[in-house]
N, C-alpha and C. Protein backbone atom coordinates (compact mmCIF):
# COMPACT_ATOMS: atom_id res chain seq x y z
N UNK A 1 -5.39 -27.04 18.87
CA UNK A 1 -5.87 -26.55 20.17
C UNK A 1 -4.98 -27.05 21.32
N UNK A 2 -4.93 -28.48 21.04
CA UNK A 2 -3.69 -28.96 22.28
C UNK A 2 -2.02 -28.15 22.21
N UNK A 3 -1.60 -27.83 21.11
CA UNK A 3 -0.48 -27.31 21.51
C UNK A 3 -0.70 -25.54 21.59
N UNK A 4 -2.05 -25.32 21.50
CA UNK A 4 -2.02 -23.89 22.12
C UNK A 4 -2.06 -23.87 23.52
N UNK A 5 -2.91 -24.75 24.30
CA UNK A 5 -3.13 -25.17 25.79
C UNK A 5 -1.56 -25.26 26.07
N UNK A 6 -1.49 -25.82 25.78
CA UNK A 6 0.03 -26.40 26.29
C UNK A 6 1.02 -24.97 26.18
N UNK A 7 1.08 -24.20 25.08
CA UNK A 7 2.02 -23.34 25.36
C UNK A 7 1.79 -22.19 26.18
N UNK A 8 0.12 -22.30 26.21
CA UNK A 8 -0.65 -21.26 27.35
C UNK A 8 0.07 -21.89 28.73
N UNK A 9 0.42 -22.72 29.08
CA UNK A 9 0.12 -23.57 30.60
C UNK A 9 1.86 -23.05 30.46
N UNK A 10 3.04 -23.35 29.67
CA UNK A 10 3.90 -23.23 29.89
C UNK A 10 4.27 -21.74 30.08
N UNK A 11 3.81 -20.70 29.46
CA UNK A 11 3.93 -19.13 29.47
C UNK A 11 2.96 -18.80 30.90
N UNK A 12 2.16 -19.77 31.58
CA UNK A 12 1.40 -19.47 32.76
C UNK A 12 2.49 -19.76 33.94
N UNK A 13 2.97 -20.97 33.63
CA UNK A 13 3.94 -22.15 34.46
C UNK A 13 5.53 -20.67 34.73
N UNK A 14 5.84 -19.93 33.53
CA UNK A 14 6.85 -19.30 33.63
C UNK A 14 7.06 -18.15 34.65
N UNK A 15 5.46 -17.42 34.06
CA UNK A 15 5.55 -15.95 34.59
C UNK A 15 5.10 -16.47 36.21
N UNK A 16 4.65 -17.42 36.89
CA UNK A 16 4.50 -17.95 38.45
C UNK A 16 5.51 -18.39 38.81
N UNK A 17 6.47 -19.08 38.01
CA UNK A 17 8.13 -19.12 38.59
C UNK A 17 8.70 -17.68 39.05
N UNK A 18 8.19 -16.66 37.80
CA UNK A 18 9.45 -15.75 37.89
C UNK A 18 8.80 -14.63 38.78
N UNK A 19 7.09 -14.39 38.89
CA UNK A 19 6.53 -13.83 40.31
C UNK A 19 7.24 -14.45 41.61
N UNK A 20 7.64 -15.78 41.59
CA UNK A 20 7.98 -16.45 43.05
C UNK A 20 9.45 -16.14 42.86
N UNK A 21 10.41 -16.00 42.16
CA UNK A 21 11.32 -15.95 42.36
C UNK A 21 11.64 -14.20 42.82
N UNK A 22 10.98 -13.26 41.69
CA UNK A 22 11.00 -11.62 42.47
C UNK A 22 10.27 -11.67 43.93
N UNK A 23 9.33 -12.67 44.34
CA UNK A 23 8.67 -12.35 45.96
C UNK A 23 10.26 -12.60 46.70
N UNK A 24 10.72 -13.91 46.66
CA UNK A 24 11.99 -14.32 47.32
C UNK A 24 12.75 -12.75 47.37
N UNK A 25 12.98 -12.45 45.98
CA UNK A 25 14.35 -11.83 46.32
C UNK A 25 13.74 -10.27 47.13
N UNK A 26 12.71 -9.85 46.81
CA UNK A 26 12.19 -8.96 47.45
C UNK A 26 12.32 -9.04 49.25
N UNK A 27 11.83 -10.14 49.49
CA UNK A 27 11.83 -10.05 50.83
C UNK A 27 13.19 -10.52 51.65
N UNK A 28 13.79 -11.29 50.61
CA UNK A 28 15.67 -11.36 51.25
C UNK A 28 16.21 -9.63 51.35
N UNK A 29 15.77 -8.86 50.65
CA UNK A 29 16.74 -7.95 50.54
C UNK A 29 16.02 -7.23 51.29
N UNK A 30 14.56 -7.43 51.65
CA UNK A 30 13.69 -6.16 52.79
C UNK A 30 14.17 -7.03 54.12
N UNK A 31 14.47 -8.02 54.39
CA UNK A 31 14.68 -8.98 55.82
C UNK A 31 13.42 -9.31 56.13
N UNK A 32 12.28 -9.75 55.20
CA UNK A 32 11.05 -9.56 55.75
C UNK A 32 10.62 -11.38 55.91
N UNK A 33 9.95 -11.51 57.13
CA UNK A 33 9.62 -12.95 57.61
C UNK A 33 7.96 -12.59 57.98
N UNK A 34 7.89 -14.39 57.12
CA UNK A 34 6.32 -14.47 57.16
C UNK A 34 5.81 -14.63 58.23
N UNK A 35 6.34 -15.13 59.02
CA UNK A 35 6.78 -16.38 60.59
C UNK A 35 7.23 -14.80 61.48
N UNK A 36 6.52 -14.42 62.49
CA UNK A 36 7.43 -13.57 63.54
C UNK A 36 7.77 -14.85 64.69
N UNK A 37 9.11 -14.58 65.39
CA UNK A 37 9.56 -15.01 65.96
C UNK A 37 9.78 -14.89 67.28
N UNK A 38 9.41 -13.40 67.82
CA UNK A 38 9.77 -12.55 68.52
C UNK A 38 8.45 -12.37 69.47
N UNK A 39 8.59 -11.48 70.82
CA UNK A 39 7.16 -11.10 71.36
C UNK A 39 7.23 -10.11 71.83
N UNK A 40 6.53 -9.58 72.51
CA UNK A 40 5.64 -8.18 72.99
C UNK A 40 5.41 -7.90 74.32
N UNK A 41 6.33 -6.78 74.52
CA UNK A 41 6.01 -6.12 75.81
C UNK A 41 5.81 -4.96 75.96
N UNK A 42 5.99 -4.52 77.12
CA UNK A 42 5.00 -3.03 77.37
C UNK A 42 5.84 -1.90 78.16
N UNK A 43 5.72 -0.32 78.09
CA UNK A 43 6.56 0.22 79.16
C UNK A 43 5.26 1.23 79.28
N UNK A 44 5.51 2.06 80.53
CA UNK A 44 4.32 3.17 80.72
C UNK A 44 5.67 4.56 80.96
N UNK A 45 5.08 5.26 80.21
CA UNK A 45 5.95 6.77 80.60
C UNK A 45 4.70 7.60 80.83
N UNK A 46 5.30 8.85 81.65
CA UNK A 46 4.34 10.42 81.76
C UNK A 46 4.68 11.29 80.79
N UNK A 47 5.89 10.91 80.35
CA UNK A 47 5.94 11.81 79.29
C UNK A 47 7.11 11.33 78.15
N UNK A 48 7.00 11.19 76.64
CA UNK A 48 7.62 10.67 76.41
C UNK A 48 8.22 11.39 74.61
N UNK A 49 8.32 12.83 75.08
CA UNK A 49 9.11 13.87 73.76
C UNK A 49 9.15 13.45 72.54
N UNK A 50 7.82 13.09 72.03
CA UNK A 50 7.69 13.20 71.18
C UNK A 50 7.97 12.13 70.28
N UNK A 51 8.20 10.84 70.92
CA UNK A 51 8.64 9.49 70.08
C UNK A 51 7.58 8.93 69.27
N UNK A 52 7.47 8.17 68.07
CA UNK A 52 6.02 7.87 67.95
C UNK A 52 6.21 6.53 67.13
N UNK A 53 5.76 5.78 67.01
CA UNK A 53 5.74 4.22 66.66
C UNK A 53 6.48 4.09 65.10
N UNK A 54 6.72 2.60 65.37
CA UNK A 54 7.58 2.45 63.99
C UNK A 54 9.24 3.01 64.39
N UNK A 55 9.39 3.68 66.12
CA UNK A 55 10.64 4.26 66.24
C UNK A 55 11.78 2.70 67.06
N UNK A 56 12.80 2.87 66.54
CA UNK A 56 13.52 1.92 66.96
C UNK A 56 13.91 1.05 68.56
N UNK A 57 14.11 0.22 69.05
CA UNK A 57 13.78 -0.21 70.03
C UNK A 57 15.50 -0.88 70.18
N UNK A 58 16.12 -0.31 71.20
CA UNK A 58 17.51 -0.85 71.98
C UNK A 58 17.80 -1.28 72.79
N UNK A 59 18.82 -2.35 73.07
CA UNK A 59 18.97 -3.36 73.98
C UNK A 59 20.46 -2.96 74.36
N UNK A 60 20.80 -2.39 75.43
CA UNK A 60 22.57 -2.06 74.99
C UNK A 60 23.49 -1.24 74.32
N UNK A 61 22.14 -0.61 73.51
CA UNK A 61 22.66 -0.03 71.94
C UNK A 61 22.25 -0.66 70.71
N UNK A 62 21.26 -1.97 70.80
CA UNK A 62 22.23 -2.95 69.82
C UNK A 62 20.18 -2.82 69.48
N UNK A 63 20.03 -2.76 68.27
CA UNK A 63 18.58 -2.68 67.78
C UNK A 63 17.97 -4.11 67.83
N UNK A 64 17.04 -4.31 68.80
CA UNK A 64 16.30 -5.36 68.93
C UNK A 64 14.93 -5.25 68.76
N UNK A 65 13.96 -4.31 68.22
CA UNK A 65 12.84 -4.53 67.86
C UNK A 65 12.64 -3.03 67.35
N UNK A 66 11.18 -2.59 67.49
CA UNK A 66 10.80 -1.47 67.51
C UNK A 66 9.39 -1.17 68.23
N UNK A 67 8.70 0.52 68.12
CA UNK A 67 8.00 0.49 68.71
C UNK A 67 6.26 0.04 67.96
N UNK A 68 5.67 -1.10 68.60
CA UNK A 68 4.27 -1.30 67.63
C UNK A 68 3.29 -0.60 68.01
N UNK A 69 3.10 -0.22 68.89
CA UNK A 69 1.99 0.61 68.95
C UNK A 69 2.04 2.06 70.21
N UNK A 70 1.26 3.00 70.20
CA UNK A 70 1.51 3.89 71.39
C UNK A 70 0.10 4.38 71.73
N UNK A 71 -0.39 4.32 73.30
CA UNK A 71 -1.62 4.74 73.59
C UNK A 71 -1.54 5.92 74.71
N UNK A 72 -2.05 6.72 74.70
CA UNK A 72 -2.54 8.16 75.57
C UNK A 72 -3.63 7.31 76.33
N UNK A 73 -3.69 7.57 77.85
CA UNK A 73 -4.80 7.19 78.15
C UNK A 73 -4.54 7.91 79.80
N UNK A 74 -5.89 7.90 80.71
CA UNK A 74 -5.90 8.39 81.77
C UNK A 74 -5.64 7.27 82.43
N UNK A 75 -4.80 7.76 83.69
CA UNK A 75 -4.89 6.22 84.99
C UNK A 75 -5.34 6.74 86.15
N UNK A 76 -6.20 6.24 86.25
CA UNK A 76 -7.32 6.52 87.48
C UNK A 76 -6.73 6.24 88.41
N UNK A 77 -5.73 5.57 88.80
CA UNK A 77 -5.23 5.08 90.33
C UNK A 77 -4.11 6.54 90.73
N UNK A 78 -3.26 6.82 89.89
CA UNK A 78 -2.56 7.40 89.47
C UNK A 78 -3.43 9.26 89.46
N UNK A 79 -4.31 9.39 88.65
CA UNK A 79 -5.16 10.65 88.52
C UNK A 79 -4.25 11.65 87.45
N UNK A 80 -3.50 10.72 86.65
CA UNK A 80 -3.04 11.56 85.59
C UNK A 80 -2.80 10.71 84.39
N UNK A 81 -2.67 11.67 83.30
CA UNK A 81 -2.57 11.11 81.38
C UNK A 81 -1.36 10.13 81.61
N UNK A 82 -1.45 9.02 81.09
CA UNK A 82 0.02 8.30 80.95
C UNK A 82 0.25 8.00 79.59
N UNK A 83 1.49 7.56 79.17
CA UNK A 83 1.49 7.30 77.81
C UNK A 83 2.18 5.36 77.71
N UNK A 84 1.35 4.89 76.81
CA UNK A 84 2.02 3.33 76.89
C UNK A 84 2.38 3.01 76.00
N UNK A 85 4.23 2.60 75.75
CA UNK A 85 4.05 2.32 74.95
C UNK A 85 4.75 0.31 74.52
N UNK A 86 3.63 -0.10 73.42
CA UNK A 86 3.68 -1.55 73.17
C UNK A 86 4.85 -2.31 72.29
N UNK A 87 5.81 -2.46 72.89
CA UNK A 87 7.16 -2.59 72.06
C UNK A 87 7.40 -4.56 71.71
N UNK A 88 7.79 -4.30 70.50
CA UNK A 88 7.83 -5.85 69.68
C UNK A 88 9.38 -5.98 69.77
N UNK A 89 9.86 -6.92 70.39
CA UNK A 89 11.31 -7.51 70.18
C UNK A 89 11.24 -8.47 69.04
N UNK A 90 12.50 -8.51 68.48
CA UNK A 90 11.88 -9.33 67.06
C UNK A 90 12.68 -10.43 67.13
N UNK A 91 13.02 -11.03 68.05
CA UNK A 91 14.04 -12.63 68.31
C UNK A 91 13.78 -12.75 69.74
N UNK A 92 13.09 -14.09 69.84
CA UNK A 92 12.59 -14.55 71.14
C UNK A 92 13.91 -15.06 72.00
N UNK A 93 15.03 -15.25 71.11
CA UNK A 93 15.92 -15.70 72.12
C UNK A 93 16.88 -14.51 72.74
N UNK A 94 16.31 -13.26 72.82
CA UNK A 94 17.12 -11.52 72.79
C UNK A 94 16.26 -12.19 74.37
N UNK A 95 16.84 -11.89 75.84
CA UNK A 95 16.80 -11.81 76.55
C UNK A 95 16.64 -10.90 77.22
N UNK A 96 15.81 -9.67 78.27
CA UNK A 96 15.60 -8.76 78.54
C UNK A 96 15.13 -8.79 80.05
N UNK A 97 16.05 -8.64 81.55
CA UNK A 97 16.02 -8.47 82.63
C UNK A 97 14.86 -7.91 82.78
N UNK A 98 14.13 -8.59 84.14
CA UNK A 98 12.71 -7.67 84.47
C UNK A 98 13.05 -6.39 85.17
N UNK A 99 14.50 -6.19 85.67
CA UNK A 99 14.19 -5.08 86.46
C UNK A 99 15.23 -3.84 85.56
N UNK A 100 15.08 -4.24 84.49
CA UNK A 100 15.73 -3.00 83.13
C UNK A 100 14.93 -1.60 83.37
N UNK A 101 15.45 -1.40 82.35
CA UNK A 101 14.88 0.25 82.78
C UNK A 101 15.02 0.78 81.17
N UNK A 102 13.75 1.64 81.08
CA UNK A 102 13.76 2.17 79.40
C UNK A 102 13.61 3.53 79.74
N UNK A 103 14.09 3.83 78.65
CA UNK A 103 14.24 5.61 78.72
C UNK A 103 14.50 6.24 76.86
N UNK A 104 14.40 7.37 77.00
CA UNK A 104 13.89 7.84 75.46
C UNK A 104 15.30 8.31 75.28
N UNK A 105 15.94 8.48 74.04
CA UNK A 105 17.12 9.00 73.86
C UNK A 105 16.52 9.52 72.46
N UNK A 106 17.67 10.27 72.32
CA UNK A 106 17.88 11.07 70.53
C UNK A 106 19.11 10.48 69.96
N UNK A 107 19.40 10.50 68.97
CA UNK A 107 20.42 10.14 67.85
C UNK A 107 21.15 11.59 67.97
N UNK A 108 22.00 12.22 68.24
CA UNK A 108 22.06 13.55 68.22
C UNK A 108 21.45 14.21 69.09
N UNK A 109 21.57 16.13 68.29
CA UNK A 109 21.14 16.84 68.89
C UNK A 109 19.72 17.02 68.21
N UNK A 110 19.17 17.11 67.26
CA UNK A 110 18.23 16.53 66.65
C UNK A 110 17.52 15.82 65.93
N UNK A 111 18.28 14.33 66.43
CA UNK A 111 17.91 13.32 65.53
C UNK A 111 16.87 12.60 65.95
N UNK A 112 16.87 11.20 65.37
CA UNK A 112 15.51 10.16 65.40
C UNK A 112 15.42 9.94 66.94
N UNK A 113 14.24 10.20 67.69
CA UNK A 113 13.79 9.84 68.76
C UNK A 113 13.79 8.16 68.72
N UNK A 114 14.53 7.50 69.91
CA UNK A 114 14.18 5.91 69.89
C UNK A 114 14.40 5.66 71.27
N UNK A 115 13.68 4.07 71.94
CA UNK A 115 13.62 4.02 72.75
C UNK A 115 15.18 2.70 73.23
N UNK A 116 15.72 3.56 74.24
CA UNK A 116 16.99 2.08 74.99
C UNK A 116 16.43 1.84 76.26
N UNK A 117 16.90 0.30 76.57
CA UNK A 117 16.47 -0.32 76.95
C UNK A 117 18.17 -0.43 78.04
N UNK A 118 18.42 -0.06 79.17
CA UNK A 118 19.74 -0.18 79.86
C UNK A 118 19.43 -1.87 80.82
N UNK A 119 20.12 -2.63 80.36
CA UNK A 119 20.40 -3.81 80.99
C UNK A 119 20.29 -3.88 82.89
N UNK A 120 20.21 -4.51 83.39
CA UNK A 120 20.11 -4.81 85.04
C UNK A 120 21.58 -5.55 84.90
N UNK A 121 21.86 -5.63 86.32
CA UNK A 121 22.92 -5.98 86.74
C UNK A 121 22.13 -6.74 87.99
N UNK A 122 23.09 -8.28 87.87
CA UNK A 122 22.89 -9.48 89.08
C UNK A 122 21.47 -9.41 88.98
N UNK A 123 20.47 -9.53 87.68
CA UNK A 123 19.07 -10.07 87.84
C UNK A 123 19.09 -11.60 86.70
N UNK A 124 18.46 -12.59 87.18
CA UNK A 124 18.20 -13.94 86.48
C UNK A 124 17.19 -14.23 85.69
N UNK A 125 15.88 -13.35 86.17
CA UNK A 125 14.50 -13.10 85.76
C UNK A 125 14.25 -12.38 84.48
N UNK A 126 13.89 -12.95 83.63
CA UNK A 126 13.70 -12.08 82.25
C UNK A 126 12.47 -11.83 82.03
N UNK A 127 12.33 -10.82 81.17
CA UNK A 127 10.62 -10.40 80.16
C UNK A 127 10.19 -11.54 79.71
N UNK A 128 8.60 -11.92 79.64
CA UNK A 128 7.75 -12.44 78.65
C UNK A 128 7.21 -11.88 78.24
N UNK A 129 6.52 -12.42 77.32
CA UNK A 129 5.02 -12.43 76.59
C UNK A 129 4.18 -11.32 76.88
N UNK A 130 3.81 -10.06 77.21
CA UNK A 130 3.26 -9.65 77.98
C UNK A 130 3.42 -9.07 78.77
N UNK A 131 4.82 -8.87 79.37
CA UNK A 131 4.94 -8.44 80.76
C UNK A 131 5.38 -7.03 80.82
N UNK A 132 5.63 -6.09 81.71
CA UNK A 132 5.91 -4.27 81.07
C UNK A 132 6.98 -4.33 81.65
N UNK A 133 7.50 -3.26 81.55
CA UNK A 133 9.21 -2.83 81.64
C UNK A 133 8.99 -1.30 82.45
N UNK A 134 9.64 -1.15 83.41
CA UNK A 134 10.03 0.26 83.95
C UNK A 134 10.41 1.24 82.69
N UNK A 135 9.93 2.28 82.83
CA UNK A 135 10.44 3.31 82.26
C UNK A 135 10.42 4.35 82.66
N UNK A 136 11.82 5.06 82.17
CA UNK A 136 12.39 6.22 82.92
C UNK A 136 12.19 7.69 82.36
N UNK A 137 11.00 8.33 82.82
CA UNK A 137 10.88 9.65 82.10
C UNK A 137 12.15 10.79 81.69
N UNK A 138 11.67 11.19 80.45
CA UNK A 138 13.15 12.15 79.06
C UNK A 138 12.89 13.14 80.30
N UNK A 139 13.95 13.92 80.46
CA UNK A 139 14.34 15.28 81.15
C UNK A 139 13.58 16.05 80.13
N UNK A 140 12.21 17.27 80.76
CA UNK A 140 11.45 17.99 79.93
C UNK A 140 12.81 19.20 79.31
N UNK A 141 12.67 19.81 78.18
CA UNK A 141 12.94 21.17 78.47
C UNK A 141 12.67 22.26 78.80
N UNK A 142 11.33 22.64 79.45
CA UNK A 142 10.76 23.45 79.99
C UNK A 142 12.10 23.86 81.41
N UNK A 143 11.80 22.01 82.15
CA UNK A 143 12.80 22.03 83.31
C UNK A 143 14.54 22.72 83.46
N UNK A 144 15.04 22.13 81.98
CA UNK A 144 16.21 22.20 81.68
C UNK A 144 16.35 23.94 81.76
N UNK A 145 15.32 24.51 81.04
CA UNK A 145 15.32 25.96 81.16
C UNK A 145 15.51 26.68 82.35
N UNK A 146 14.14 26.25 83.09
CA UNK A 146 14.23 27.01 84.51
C UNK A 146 15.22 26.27 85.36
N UNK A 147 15.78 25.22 85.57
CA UNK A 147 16.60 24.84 85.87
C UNK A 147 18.30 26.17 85.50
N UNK A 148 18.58 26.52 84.53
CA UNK A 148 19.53 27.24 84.06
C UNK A 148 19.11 28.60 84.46
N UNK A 149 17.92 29.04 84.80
CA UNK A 149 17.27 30.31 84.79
C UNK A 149 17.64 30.38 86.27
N UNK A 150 17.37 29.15 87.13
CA UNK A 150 17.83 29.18 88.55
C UNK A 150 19.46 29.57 88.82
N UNK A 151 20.13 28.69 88.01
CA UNK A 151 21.74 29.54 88.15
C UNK A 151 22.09 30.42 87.51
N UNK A 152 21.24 30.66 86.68
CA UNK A 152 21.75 32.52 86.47
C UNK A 152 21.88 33.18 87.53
N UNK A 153 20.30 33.11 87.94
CA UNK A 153 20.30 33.97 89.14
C UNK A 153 20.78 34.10 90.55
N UNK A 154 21.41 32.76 90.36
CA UNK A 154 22.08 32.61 91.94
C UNK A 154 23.95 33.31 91.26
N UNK A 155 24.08 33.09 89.99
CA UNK A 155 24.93 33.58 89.63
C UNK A 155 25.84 35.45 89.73
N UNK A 156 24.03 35.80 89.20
CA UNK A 156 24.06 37.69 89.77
C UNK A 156 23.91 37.90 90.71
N UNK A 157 23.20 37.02 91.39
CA UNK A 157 23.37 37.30 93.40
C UNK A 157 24.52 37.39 93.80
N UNK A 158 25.32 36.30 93.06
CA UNK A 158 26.86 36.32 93.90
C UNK A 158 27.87 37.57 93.60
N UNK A 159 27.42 37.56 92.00
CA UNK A 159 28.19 39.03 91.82
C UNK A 159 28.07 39.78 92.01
N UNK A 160 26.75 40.47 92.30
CA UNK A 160 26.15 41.45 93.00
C UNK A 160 27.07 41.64 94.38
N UNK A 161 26.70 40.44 95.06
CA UNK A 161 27.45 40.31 96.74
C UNK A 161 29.07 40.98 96.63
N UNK A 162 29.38 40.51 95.90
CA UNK A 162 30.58 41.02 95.80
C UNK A 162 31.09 41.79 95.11
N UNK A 163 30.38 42.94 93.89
CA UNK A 163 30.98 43.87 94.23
C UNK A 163 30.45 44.96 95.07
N UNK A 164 29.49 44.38 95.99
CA UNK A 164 29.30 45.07 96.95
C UNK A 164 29.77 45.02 97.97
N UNK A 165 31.02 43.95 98.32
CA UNK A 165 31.95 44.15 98.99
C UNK A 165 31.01 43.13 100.17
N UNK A 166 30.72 42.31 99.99
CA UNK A 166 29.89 41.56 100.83
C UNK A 166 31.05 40.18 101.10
N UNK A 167 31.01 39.40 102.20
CA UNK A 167 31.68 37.95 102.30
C UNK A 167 33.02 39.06 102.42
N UNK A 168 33.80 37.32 102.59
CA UNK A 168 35.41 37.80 102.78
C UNK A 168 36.31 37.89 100.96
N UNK A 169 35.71 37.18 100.33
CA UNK A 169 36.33 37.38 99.41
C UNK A 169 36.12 38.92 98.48
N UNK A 170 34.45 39.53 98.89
CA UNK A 170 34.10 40.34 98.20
C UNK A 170 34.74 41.60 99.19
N UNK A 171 35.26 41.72 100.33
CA UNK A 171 36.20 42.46 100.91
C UNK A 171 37.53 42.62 100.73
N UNK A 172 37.84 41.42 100.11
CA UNK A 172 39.36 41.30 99.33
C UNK A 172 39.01 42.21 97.87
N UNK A 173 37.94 41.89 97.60
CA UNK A 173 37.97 42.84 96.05
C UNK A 173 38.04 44.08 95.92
N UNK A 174 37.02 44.35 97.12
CA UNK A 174 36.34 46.67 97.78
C UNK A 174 37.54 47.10 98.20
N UNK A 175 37.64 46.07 99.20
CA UNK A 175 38.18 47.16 100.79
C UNK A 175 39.70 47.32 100.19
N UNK A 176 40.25 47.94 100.06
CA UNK A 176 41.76 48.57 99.18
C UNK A 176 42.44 48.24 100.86
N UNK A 177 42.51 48.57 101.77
CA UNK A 177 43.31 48.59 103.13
C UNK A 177 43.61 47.17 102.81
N UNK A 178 42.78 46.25 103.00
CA UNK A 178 43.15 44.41 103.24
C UNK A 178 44.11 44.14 101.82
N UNK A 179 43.78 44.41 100.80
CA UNK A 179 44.54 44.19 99.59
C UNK A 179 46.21 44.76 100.33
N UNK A 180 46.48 46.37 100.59
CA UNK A 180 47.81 46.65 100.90
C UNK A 180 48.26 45.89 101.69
N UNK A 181 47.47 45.47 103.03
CA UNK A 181 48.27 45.02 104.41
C UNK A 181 48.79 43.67 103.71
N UNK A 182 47.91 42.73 102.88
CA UNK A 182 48.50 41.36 102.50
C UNK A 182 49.68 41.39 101.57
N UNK A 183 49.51 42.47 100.65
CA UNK A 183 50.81 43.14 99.80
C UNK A 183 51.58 43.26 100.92
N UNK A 184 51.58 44.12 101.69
CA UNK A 184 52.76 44.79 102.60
C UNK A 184 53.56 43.35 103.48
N UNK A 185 52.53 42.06 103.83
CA UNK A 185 52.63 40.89 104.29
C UNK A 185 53.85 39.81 103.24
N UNK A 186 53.23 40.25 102.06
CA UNK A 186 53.83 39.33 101.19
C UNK A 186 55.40 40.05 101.29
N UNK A 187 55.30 41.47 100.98
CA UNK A 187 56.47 41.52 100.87
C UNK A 187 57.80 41.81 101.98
N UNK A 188 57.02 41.59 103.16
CA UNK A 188 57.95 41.57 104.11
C UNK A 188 58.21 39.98 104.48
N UNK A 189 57.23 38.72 103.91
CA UNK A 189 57.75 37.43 104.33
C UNK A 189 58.94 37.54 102.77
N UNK A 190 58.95 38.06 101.83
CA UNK A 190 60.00 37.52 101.05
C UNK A 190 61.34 38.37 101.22
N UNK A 191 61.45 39.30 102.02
CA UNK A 191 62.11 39.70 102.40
C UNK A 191 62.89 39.29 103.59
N UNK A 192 62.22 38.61 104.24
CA UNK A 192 62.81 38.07 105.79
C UNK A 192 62.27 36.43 105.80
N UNK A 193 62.67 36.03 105.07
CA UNK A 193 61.81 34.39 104.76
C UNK A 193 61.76 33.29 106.17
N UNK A 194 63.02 34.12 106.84
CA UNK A 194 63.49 33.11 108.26
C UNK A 194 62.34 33.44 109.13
N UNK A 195 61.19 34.48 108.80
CA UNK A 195 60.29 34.90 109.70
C UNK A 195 59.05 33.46 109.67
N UNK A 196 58.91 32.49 108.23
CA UNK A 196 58.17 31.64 108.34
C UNK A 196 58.59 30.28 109.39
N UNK A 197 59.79 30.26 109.61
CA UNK A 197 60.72 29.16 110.62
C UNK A 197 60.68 29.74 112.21
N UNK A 198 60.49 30.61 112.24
CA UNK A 198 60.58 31.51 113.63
C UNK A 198 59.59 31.11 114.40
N UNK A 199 59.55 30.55 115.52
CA UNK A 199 58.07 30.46 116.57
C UNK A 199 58.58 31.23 117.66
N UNK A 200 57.59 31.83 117.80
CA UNK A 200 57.63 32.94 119.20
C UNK A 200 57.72 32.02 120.32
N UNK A 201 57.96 32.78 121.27
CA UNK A 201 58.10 32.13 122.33
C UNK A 201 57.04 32.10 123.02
N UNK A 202 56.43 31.44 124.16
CA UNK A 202 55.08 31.26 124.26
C UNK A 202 55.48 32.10 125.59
């Protein structure tokens, strides 16, 4: 009975080495820490295309956390939906200016939505624990549209204007007389070139 115990305890003793040794290598190769190190701050957007948690979080460019949580909610002071979202930096010694500014970018033209974080210039004051961050609302595309829909149309106005012979340039295009006289101009200064040196007499 004693050397069955015993080889039970050693085949128990093995397979808890070699569980602890696959946890290790598991979490070396995921980067995963039991211990967070890092803390938590906040940004408020009105609108924010579609980003949604778990999306990457940038400092510079340079990936310093991600996003932990995102809330929809009304702001009564305000009288409209805002969106907040709760971003985890994951190294307390990553430094982050209070008067930064966050804004939503894409990877591409349709890639992973993530949030950067553009650095301040000549500020000393950094983020804590807690504290929120400016953020800079994504250009809608609704806007981008009518925005382009606006210079179209100022676009056919102009062409319109002119070939209706409207402005001075759209009179250079119609009016056939102004076209000859500047022809007839050109080719009498290259013909008599001493006429550009000539001042009349007053």
């Amino acid at each position: 009975m004693a050397e069955e115990r015993n080889f039970e305890l050693k085949v128990g003793l093995f397979i808890a080495v070699g569980i602890l040794i696959f946890f290790v290598i598991v979490f070396s190769i995921g980067d995963v820490n039991f211990v967070k190190t890092g803390y938590r701050i906040s940004t408020l957007f009105n609108f924010v295309n579609g980003i949604t948690e778990s999306a990457p979080v940038r400092l510079a460019g340079v990936d310093v956390g991600y996003i932990e949580h995102l809330e929809l909610y009304y702001d009564q002071n305000e009288q409209r939906t805002k969106v907040r979202l709760d971003l985890y930096i994951n190294n307390e010694d990553i430094k982050i200016e209070q008067s930064s500014v966050a804004s939503i970018n894409t990877l591409g033209l349709l890639g992973e939505k993530y949030l950067e974080i553009t650095p301040a210039v000549n500020d000393t004051t950094f983020l804590a624990e807690g504290d929120a961050l400016t953020g800079k609302d994504p250009v809608q595309m609704q806007d981008l549209t009518d925005t382009m829909k606006e210079l179209a149309d100022s676009a056919s106005v102009v062409v319109t204007r002119l070939k209706e012979g409207r402005g001075t340039i759209g009179k250079l295009l119609v009016d056939e007389s102004i076209y000859d006289n500047l022809d007839d101009l050109v080719a009498d200064i290259k013909a008599h070139p001493w006429k550009l040196l000539h001042k009349p007499r007053s």
